[in-house]
PDB file of N, CA and C in Angstrom:
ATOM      1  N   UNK A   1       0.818  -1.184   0.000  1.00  0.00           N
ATOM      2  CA  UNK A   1       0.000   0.000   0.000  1.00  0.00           C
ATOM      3  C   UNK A   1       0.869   1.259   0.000  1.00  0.00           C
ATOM      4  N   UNK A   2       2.297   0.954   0.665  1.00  0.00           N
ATOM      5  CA  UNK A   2       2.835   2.476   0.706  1.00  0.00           C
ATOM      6  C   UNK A   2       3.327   2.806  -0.326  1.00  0.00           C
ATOM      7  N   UNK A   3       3.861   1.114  -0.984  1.00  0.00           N
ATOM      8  CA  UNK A   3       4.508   1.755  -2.589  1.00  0.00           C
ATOM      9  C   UNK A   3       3.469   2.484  -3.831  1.00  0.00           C
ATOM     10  N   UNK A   4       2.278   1.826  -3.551  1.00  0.00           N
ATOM     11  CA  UNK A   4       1.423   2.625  -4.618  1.00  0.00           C
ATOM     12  C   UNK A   4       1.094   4.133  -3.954  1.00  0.00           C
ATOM     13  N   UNK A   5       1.208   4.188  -2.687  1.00  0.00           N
ATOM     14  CA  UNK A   5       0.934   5.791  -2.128  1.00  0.00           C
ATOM     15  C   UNK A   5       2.257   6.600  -2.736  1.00  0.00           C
ATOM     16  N   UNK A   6       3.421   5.907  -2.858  1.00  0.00           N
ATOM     17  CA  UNK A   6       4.632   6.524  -2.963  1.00  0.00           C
ATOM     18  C   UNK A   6       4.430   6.974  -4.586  1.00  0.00           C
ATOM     19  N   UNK A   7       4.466   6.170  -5.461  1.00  0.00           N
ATOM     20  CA  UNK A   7       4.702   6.331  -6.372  1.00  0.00           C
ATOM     21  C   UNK A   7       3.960   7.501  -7.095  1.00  0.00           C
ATOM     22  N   UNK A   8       2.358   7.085  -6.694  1.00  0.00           N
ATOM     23  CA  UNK A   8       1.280   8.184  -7.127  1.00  0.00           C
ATOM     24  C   UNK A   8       1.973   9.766  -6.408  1.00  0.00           C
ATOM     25  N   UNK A   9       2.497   9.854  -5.492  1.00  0.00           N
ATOM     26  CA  UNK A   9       3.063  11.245  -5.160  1.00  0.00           C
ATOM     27  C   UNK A   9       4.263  11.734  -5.804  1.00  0.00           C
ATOM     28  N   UNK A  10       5.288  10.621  -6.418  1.00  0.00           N
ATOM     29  CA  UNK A  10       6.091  11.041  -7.443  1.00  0.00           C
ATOM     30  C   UNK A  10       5.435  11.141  -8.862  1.00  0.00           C
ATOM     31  N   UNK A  11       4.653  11.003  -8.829  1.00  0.00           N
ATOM     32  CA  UNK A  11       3.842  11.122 -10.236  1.00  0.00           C
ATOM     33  C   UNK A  11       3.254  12.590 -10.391  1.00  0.00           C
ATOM     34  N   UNK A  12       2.678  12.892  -9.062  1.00  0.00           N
ATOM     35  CA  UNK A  12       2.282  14.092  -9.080  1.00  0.00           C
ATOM     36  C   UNK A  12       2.977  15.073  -8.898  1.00  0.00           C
ATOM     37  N   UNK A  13       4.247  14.672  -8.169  1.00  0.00           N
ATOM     38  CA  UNK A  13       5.770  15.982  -8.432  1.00  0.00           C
ATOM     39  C   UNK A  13       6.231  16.058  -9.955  1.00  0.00           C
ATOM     40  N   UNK A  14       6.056  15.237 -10.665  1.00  0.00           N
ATOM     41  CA  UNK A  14       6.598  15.012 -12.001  1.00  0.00           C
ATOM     42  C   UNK A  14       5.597  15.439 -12.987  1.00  0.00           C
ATOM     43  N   UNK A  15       4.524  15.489 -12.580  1.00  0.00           N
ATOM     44  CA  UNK A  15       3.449  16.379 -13.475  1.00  0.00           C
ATOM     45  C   UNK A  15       3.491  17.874 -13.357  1.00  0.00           C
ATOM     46  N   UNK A  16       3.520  17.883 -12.270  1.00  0.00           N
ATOM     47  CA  UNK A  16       3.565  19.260 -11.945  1.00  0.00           C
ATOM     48  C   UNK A  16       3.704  20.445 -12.213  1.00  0.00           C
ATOM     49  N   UNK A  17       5.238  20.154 -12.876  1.00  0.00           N
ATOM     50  CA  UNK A  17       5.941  21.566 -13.846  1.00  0.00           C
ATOM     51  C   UNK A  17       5.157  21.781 -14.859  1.00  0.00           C
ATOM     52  N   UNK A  18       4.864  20.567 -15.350  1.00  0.00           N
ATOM     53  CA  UNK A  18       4.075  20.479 -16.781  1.00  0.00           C
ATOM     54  C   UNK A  18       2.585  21.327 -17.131  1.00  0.00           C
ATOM     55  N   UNK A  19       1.982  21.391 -16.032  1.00  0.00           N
ATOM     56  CA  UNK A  19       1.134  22.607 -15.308  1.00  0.00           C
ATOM     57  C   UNK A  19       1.094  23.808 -15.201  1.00  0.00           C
ATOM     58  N   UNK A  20       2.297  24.298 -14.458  1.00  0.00           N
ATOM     59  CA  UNK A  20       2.922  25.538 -14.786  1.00  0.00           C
ATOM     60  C   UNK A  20       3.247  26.130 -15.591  1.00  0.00           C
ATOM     61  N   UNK A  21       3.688  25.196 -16.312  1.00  0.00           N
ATOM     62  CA  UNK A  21       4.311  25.681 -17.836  1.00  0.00           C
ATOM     63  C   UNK A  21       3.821  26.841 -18.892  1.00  0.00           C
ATOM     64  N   UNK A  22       4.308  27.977 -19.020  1.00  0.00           N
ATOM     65  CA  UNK A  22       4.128  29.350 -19.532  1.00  0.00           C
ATOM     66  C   UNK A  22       3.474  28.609 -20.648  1.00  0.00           C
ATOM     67  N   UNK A  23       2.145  29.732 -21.304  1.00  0.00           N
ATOM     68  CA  UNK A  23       1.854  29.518 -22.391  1.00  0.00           C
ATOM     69  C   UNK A  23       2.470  30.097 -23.565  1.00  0.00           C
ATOM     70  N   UNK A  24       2.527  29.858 -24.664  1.00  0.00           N
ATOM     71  CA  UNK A  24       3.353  30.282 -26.455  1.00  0.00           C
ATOM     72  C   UNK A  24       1.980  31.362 -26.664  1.00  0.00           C
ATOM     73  N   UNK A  25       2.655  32.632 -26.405  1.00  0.00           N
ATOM     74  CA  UNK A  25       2.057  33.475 -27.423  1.00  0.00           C
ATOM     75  C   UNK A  25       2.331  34.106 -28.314  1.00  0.00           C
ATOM     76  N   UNK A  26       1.931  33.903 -29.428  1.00  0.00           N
ATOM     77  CA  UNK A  26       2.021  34.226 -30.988  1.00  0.00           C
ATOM     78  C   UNK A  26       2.425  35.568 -30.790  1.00  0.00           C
ATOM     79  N   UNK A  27       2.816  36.228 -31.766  1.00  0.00           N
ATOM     80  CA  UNK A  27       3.286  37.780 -31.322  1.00  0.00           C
ATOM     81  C   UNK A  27       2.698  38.287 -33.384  1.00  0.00           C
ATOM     82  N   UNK A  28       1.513  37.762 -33.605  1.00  0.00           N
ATOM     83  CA  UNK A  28       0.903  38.238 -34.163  1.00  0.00           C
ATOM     84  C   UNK A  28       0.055  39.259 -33.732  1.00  0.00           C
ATOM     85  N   UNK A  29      -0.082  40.194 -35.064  1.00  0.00           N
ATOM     86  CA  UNK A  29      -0.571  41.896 -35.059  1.00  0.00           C
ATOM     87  C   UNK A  29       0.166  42.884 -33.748  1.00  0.00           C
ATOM     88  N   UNK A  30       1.825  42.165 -33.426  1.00  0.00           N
ATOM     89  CA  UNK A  30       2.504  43.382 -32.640  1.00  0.00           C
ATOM     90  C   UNK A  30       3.493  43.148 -33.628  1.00  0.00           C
ATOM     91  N   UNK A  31       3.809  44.523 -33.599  1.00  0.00           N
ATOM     92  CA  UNK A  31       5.285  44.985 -34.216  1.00  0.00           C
ATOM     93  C   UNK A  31       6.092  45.517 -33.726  1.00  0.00           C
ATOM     94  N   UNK A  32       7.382  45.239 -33.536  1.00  0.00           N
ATOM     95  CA  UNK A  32       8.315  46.281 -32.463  1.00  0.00           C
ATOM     96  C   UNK A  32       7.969  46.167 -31.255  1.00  0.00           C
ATOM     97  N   UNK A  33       7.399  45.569 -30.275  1.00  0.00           N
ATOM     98  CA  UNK A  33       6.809  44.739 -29.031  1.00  0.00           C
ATOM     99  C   UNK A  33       5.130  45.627 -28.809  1.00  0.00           C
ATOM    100  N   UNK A  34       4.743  46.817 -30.142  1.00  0.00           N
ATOM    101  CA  UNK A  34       3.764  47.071 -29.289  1.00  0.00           C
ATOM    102  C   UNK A  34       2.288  46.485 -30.402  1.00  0.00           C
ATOM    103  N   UNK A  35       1.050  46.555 -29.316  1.00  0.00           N
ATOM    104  CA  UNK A  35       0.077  46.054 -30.329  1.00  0.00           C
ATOM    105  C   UNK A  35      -0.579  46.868 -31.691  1.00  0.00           C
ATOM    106  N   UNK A  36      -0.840  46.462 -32.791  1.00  0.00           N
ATOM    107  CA  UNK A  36      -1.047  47.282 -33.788  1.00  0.00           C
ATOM    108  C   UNK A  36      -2.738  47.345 -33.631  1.00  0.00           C
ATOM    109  N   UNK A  37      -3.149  48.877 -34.225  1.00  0.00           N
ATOM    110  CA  UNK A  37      -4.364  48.569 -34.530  1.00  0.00           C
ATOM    111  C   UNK A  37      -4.852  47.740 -35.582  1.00  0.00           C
ATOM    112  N   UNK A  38      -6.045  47.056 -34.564  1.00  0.00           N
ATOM    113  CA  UNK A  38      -6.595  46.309 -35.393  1.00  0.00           C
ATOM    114  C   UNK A  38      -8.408  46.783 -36.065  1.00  0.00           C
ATOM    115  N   UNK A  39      -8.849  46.863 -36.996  1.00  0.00           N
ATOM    116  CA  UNK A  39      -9.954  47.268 -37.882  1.00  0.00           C
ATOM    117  C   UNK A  39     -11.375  45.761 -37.510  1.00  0.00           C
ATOM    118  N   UNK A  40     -12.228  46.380 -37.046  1.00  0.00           N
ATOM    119  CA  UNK A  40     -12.829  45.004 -36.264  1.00  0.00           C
ATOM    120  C   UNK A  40     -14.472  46.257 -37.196  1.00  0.00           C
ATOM    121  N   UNK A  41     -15.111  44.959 -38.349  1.00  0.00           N
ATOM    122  CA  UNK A  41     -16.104  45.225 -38.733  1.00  0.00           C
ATOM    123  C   UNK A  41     -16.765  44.719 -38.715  1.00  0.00           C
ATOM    124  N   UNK A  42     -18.034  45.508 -37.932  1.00  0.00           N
ATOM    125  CA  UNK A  42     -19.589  44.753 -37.738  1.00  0.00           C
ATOM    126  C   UNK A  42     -20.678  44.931 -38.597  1.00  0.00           C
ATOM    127  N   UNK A  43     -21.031  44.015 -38.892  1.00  0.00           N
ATOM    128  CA  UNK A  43     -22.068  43.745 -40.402  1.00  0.00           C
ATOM    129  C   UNK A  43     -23.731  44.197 -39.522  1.00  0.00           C
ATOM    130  N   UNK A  44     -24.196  45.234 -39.691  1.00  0.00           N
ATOM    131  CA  UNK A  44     -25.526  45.276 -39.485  1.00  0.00           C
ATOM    132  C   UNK A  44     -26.678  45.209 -40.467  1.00  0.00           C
ATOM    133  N   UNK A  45     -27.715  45.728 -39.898  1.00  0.00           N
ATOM    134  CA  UNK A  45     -29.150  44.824 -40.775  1.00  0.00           C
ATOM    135  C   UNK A  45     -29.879  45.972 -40.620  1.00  0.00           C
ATOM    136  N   UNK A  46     -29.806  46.300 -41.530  1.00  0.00           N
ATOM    137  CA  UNK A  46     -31.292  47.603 -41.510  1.00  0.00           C
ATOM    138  C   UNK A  46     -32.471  47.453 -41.912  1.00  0.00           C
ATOM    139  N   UNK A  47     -33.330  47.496 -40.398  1.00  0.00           N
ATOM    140  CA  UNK A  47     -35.225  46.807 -41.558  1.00  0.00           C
ATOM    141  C   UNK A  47     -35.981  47.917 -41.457  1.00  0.00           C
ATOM    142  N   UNK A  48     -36.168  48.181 -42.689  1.00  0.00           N
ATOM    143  CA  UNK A  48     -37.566  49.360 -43.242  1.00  0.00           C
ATOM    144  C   UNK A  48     -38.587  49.052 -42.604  1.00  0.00           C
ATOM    145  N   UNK A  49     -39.221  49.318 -41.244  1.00  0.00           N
ATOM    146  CA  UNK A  49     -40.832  49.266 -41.288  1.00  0.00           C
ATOM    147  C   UNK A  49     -41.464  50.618 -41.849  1.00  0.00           C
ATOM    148  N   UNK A  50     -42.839  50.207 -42.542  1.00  0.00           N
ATOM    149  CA  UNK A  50     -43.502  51.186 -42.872  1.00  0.00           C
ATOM    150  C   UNK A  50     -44.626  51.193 -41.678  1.00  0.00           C
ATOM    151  N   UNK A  51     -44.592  52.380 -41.374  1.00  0.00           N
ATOM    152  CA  UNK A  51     -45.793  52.894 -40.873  1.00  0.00           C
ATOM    153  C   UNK A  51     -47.187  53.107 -41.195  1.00  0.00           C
ATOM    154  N   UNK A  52     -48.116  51.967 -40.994  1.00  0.00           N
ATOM    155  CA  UNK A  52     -49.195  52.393 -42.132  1.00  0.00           C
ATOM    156  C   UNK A  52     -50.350  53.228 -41.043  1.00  0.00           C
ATOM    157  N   UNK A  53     -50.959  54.512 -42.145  1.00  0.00           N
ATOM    158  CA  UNK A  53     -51.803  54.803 -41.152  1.00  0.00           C
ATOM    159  C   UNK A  53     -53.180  54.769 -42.020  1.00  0.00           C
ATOM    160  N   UNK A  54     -54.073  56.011 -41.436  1.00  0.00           N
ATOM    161  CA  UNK A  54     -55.428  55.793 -42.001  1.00  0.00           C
ATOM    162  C   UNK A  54     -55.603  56.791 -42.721  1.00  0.00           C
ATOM    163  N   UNK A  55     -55.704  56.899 -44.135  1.00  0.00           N
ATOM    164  CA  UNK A  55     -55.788  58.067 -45.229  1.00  0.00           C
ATOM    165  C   UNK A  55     -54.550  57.992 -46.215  1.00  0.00           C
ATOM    166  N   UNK A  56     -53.467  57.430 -45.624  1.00  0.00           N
ATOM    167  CA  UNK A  56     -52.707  57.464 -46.633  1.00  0.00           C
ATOM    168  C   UNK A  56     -52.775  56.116 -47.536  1.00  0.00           C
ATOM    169  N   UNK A  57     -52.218  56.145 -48.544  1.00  0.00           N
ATOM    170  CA  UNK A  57     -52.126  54.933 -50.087  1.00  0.00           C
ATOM    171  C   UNK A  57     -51.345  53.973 -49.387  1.00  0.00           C
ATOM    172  N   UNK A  58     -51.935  52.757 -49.700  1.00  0.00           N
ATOM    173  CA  UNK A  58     -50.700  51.499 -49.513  1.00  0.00           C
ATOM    174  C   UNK A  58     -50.300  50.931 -50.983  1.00  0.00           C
ATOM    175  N   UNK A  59     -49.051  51.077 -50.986  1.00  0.00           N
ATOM    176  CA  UNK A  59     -48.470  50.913 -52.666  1.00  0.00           C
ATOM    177  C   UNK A  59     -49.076  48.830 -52.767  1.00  0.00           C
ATOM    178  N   UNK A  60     -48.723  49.545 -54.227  1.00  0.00           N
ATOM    179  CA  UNK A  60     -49.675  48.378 -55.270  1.00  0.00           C
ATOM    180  C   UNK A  60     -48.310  46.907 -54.920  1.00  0.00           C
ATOM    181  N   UNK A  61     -47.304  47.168 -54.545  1.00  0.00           N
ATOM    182  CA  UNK A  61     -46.481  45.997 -53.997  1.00  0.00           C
ATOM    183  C   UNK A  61     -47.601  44.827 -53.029  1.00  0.00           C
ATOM    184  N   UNK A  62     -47.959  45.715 -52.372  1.00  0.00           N
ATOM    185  CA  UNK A  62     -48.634  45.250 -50.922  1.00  0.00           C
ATOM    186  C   UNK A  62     -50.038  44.823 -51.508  1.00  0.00           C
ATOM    187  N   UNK A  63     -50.794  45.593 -51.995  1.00  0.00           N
ATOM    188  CA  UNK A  63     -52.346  45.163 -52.595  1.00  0.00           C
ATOM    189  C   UNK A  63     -52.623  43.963 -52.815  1.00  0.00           C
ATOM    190  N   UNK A  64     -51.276  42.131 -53.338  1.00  0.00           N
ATOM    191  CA  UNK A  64     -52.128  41.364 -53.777  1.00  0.00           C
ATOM    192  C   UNK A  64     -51.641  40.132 -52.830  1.00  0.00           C
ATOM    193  N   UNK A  65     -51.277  40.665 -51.264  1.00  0.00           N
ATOM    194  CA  UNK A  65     -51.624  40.404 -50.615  1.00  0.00           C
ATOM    195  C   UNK A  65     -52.733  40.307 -50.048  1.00  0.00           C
ATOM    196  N   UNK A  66     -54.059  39.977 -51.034  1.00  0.00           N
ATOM    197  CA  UNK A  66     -55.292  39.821 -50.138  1.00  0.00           C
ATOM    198  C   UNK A  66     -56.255  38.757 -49.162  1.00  0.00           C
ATOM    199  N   UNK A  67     -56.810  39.324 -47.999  1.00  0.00           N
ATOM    200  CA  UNK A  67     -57.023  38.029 -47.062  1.00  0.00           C
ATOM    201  C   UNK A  67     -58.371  37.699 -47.510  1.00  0.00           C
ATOM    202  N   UNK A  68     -58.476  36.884 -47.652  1.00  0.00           N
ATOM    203  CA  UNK A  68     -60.156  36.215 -48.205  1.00  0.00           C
ATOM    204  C   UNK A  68     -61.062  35.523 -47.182  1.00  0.00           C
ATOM    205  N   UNK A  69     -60.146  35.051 -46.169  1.00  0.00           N
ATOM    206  CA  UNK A  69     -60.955  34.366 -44.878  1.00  0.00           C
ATOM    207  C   UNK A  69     -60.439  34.868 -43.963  1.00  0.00           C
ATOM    208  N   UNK A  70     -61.077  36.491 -43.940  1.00  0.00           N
ATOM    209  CA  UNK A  70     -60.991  37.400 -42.835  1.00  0.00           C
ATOM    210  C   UNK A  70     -61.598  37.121 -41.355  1.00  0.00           C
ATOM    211  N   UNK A  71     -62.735  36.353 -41.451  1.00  0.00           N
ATOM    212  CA  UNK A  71     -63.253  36.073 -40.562  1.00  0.00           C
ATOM    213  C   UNK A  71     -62.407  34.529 -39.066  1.00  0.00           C
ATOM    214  N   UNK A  72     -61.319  34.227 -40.141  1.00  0.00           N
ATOM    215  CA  UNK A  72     -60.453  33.321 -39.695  1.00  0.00           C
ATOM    216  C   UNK A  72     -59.409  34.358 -38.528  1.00  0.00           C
ATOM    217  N   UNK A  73     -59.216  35.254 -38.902  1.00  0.00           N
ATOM    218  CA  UNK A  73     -58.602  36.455 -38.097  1.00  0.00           C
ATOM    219  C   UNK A  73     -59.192  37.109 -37.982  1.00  0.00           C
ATOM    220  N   UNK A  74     -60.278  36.899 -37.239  1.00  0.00           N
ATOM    221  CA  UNK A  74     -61.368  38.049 -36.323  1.00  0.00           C
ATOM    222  C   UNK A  74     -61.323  39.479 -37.006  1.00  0.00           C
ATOM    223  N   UNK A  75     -61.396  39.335 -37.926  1.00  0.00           N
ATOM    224  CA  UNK A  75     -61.497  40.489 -38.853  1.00  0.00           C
ATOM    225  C   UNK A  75     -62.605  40.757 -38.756  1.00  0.00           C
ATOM    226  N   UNK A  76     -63.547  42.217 -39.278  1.00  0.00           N
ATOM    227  CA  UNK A  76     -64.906  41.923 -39.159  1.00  0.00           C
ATOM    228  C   UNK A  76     -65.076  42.394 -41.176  1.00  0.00           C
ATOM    229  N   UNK A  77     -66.065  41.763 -41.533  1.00  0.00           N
ATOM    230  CA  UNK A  77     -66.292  41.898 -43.270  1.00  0.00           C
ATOM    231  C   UNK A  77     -66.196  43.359 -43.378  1.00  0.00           C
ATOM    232  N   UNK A  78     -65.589  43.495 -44.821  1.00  0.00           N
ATOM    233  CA  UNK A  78     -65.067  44.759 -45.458  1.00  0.00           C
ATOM    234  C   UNK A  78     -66.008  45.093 -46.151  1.00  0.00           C
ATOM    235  N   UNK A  79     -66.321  46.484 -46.555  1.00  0.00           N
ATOM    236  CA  UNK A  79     -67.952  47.147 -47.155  1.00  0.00           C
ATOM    237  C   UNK A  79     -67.729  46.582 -48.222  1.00  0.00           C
ATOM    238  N   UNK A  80     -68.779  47.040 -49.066  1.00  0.00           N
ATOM    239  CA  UNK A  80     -68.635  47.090 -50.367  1.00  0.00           C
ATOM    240  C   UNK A  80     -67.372  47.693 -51.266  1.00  0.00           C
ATOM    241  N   UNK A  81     -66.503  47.493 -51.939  1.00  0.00           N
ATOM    242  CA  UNK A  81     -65.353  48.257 -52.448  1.00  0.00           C
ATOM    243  C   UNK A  81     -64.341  48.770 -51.485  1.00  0.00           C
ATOM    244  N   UNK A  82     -64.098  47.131 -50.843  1.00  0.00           N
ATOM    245  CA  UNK A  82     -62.958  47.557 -49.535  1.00  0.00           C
ATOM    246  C   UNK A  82     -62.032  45.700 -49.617  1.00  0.00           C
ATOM    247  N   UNK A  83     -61.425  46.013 -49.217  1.00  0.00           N
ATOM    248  CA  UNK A  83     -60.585  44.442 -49.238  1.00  0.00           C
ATOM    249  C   UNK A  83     -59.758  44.172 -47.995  1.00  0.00           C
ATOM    250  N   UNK A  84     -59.327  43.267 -47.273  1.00  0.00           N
ATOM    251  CA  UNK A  84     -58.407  43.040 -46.217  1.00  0.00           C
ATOM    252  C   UNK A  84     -57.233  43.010 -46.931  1.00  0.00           C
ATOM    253  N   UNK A  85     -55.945  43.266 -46.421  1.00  0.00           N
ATOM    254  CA  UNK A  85     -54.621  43.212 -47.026  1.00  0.00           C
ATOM    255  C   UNK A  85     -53.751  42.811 -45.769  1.00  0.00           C
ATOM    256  N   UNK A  86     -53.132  41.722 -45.994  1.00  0.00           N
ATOM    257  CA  UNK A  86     -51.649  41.601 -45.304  1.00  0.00           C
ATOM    258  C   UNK A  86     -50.963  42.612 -45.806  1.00  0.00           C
ATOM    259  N   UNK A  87     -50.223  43.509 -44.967  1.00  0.00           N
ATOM    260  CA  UNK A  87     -49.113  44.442 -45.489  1.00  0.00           C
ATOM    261  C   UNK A  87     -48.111  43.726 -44.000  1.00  0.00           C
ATOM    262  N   UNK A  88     -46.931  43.495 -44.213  1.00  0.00           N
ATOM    263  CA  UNK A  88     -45.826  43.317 -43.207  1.00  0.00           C
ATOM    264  C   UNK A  88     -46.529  42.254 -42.692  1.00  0.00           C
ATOM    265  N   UNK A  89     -46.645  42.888 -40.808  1.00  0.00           N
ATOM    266  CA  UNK A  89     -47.471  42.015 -39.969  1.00  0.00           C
ATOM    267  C   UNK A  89     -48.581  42.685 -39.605  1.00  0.00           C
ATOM    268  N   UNK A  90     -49.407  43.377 -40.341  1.00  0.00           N
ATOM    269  CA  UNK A  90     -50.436  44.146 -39.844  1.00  0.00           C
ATOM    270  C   UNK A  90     -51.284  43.823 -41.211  1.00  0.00           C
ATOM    271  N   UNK A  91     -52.915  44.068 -40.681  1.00  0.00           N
ATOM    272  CA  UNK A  91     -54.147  43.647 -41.665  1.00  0.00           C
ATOM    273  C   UNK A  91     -54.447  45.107 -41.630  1.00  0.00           C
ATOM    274  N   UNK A  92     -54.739  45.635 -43.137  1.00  0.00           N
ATOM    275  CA  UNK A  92     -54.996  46.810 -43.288  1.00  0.00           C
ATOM    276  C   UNK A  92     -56.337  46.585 -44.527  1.00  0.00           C
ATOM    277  N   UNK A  93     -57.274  47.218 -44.054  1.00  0.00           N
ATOM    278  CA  UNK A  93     -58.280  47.596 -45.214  1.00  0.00           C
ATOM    279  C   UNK A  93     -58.367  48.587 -45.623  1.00  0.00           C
ATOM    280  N   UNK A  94     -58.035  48.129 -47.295  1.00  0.00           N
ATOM    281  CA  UNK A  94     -58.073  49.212 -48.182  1.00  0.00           C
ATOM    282  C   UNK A  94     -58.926  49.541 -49.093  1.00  0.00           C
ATOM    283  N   UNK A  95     -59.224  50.619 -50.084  1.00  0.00           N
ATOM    284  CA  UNK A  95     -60.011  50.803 -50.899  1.00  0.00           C
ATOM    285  C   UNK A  95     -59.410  50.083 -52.197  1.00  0.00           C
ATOM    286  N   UNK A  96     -60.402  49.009 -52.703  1.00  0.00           N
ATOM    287  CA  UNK A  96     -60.114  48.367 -54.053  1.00  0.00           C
ATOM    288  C   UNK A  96     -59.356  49.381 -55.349  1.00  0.00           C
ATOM    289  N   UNK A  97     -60.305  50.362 -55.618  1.00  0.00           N
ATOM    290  CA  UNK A  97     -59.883  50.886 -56.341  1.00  0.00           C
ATOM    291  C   UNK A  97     -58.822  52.295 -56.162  1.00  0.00           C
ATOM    292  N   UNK A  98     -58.316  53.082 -55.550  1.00  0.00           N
ATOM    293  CA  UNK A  98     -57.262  53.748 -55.260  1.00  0.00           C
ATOM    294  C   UNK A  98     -56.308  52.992 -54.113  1.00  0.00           C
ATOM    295  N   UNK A  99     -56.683  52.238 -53.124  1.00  0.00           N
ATOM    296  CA  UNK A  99     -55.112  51.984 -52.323  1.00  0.00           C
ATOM    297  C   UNK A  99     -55.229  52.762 -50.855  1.00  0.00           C
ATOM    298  N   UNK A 100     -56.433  53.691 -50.574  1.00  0.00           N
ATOM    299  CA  UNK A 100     -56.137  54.388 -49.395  1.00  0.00           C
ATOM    300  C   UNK A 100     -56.898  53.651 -48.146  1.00  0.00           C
ATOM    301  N   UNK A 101     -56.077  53.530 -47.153  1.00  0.00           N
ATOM    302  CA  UNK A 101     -55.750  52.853 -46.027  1.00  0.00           C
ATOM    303  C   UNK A 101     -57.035  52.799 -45.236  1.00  0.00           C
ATOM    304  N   UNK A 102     -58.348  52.516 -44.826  1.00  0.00           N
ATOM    305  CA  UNK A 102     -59.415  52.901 -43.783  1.00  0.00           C
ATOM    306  C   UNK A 102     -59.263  52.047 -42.810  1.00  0.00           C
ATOM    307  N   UNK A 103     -58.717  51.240 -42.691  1.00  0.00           N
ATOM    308  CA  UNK A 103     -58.488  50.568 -41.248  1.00  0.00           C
ATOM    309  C   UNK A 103     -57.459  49.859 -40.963  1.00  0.00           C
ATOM    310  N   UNK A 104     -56.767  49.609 -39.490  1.00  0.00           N
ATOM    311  CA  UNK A 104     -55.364  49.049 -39.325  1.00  0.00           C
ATOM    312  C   UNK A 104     -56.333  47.806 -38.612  1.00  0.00           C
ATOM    313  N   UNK A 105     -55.389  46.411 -38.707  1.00  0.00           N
ATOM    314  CA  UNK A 105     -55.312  45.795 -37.196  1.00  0.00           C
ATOM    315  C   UNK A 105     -53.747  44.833 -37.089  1.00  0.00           C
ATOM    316  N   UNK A 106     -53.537  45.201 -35.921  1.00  0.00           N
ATOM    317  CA  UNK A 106     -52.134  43.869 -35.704  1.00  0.00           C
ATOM    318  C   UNK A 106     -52.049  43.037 -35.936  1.00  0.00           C
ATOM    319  N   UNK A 107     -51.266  41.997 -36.350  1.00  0.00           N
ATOM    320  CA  UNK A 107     -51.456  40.262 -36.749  1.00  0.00           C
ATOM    321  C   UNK A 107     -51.083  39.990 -35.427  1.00  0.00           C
ATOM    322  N   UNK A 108     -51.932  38.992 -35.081  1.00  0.00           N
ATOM    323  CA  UNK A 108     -51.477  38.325 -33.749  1.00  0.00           C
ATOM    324  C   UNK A 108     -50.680  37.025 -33.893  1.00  0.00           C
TER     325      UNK A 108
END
């Protein structure tokens, strides 16, 4: 029993250094011992929401987005010469024939 106690404690003096042991650092992006600047570019995302309100046109992009089973999204039926429209994430009713906006609702 003492030789396996012995040995396992020279094992662990002999690991030891190996532990300590300084790490290798690259002496990349220094020059002359000091650090260089480095150029660090962040890619962003720019999202257009449109603001839709009530009176203004919703362009003809958006128009053939139309919802037909409004009543599936608690919509309530559109008059005569009115249509539901997905625009983005919002249900907007518009006028068939010009495009101008008479009612918003949120998509849930």
């Amino acid at each position: 029993m003492k030789k396996i106690a012995l040995a396992t404690l020279a094992l662990s003096l002999l690991a030891s250094p190996a532990a300590f042991a300084q790490q290798q650092h690259s002496h990349q992006g220094y020059r002359y011992g000091h650090p260089q600047n480095q150029v660090v570019v962040k890619k962003t995302v720019t999202v257009k929401r449109n603001h839709w309100s009530r009176g203004k046109q919703l362009p003809p992009s958006y128009r053939r987005h139309v919802v037909r089973d409004y009543h599936r999204y608690h919509l309530r039926t559109p008059p005569r010469g009115y249509q539901w429209v997905k625009a983005d994430n919002d249900y907007v009713m518009v006028s068939i024939a010009t495009g101008i906006i008479s009612a918003l609702v949120q998509a849930r």
